[in-house]
C-alpha atoms as a PDB file:
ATOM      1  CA  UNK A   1     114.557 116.270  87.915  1.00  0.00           C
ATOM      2  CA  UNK A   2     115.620 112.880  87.592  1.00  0.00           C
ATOM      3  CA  UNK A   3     118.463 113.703  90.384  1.00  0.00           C
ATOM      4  CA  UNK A   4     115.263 114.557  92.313  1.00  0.00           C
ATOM      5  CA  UNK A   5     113.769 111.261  91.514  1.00  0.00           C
ATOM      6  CA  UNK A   6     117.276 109.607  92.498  1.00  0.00           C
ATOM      7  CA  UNK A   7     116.943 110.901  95.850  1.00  0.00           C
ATOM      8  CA  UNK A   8     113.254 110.229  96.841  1.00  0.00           C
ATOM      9  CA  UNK A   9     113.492 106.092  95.344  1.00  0.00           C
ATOM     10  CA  UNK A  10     116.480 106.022  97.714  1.00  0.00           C
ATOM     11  CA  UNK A  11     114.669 107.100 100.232  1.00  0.00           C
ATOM     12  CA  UNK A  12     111.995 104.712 100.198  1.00  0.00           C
ATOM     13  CA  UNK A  13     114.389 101.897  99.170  1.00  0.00           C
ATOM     14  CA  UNK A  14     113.554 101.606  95.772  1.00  0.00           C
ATOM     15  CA  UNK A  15     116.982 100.461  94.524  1.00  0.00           C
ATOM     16  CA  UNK A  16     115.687  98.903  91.245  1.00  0.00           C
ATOM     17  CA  UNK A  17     113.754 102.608  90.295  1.00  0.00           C
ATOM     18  CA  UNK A  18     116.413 104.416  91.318  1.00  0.00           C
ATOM     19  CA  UNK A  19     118.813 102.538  89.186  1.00  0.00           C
ATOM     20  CA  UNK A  20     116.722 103.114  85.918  1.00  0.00           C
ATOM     21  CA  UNK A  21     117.143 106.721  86.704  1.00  0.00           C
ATOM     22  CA  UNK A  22     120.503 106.656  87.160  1.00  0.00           C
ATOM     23  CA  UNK A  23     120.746 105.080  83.720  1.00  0.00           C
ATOM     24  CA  UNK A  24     118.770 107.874  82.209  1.00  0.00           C
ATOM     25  CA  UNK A  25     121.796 110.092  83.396  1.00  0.00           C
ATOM     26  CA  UNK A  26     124.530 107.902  82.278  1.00  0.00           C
ATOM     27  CA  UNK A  27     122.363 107.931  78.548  1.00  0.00           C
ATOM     28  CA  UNK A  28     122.587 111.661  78.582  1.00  0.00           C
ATOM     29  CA  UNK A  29     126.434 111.563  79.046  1.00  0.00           C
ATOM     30  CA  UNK A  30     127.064 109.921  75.842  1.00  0.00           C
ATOM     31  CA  UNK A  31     125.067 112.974  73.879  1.00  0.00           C
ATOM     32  CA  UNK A  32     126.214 116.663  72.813  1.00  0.00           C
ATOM     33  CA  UNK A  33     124.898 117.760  76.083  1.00  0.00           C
ATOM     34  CA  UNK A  34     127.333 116.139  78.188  1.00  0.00           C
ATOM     35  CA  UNK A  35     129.624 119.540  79.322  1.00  0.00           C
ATOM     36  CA  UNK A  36     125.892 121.192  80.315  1.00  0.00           C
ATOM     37  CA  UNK A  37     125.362 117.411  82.704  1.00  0.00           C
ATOM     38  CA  UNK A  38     128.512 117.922  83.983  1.00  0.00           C
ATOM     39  CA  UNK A  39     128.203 120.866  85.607  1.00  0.00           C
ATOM     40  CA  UNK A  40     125.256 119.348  87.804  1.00  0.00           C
ATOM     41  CA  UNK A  41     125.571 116.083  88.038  1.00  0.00           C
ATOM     42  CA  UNK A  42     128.920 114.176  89.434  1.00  0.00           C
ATOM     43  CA  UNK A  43     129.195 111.680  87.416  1.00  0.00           C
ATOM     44  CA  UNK A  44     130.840 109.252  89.157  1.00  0.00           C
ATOM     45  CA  UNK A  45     128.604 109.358  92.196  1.00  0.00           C
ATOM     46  CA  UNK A  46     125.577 108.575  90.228  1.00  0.00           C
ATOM     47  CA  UNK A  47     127.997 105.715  88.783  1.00  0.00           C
ATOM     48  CA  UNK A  48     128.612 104.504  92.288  1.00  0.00           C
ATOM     49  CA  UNK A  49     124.567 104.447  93.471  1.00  0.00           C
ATOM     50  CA  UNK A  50     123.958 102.597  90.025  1.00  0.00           C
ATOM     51  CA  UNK A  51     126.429  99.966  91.422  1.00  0.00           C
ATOM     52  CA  UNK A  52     124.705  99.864  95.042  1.00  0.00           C
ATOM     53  CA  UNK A  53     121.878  99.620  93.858  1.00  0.00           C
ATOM     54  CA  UNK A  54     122.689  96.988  90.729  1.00  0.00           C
ATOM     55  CA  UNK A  55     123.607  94.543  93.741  1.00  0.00           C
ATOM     56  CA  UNK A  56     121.886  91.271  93.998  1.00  0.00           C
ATOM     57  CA  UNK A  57     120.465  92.242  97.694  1.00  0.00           C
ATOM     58  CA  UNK A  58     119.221  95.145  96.965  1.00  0.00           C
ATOM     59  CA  UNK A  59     117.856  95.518  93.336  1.00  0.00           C
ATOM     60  CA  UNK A  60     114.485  95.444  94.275  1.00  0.00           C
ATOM     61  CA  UNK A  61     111.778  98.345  95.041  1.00  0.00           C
ATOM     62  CA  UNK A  62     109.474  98.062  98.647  1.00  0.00           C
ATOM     63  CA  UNK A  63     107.516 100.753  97.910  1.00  0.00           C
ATOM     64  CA  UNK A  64     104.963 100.144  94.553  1.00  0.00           C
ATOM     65  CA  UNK A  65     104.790 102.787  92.158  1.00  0.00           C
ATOM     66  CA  UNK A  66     102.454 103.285  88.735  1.00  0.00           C
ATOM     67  CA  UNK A  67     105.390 104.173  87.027  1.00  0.00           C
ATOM     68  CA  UNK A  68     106.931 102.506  83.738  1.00  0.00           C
ATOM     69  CA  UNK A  69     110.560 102.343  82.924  1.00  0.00           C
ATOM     70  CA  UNK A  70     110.008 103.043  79.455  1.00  0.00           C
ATOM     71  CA  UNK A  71     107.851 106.176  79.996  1.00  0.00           C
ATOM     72  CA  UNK A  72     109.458 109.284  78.142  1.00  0.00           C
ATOM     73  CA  UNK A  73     110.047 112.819  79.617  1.00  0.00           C
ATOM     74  CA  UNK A  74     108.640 115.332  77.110  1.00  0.00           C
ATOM     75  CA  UNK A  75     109.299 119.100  77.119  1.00  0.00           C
ATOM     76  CA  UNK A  76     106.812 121.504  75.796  1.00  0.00           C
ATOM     77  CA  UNK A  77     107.877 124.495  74.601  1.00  0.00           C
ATOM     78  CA  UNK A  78     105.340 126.916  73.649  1.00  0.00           C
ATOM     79  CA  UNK A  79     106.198 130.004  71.220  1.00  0.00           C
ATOM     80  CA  UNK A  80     104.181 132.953  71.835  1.00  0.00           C
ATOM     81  CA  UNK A  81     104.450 135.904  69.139  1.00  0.00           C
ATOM     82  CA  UNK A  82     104.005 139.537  70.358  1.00  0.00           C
ATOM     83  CA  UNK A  83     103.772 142.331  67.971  1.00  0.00           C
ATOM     84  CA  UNK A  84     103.026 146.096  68.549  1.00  0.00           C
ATOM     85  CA  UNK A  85     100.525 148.253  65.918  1.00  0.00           C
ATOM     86  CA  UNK A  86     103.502 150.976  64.726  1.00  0.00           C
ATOM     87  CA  UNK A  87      99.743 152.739  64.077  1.00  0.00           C
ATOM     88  CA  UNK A  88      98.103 152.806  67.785  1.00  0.00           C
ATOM     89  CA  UNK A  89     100.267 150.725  69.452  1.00  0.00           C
ATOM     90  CA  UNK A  90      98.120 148.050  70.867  1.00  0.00           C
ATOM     91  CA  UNK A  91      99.855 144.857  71.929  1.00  0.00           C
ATOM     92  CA  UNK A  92      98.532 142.052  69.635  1.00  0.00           C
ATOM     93  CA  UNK A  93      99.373 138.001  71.107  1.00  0.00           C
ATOM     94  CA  UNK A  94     100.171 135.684  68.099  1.00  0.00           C
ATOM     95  CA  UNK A  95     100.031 138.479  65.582  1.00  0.00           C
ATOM     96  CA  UNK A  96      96.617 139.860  66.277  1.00  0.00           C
ATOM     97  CA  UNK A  97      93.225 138.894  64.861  1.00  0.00           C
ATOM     98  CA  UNK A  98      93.935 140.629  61.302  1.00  0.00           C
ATOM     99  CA  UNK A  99      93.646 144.646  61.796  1.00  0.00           C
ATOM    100  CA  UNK A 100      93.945 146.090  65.401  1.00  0.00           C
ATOM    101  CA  UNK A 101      91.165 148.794  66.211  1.00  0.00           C
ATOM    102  CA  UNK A 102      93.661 151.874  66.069  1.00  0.00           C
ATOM    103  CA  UNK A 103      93.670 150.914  62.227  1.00  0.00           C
ATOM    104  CA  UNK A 104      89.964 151.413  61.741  1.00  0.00           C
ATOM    105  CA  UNK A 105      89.788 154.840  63.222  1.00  0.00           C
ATOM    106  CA  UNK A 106      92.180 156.082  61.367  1.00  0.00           C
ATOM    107  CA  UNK A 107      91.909 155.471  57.668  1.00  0.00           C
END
């Protein structure tokens, strides 16, 4: 995403946006993740736009965004729990609302 976000403040000339995301990527170098980054992102190209755009001429943006440096990126991850009534076998989401029916028409 934030090669994604590279790309379209480049393309609007956004040179002092772009450069915060390039930051972002050199931040996530320096954690345990860095051999997963590497396989996507070239590190020393990213290194090399930071510096173009870093340049007194052209660390500026043209194009105004609502958008705040400091915002974070959060990931949701949502755990869903699927079990199976060994009795009837009806599919219950998140465990099931107590009994299933197949329970009940047995006993």
């Amino acid at each position: 995403m934030l090669l994604v976000a590279i790309k379209s403040a480049l393309a609007v000339k956004n040179f002092k946006m772009a450069s915060g995301f390039c930051r972002r990527i050199l931040d996530m170098f320096a954690s345990p993740a860095k051999d997963k980054i590497a396989k996507v992102v070239d590190v020393n190209q990213i290194k090399g736009v930071l510096k173009h755009c870093e340049r007194p001429e052209s660390n500026t943006d043209a194009v105004d965004v609502d958008y705040k440096e400091v915002s974070l990126i959060v990931c949701v991850c949502v755990c869903v729990c699927v079990c199976v009534c060994v009795l009837c076998s009806t599919l219950m989401i998140d465990g099931g609302a107590g009994w299933c029916a197949g329970r009940d028409a047995r006993a």
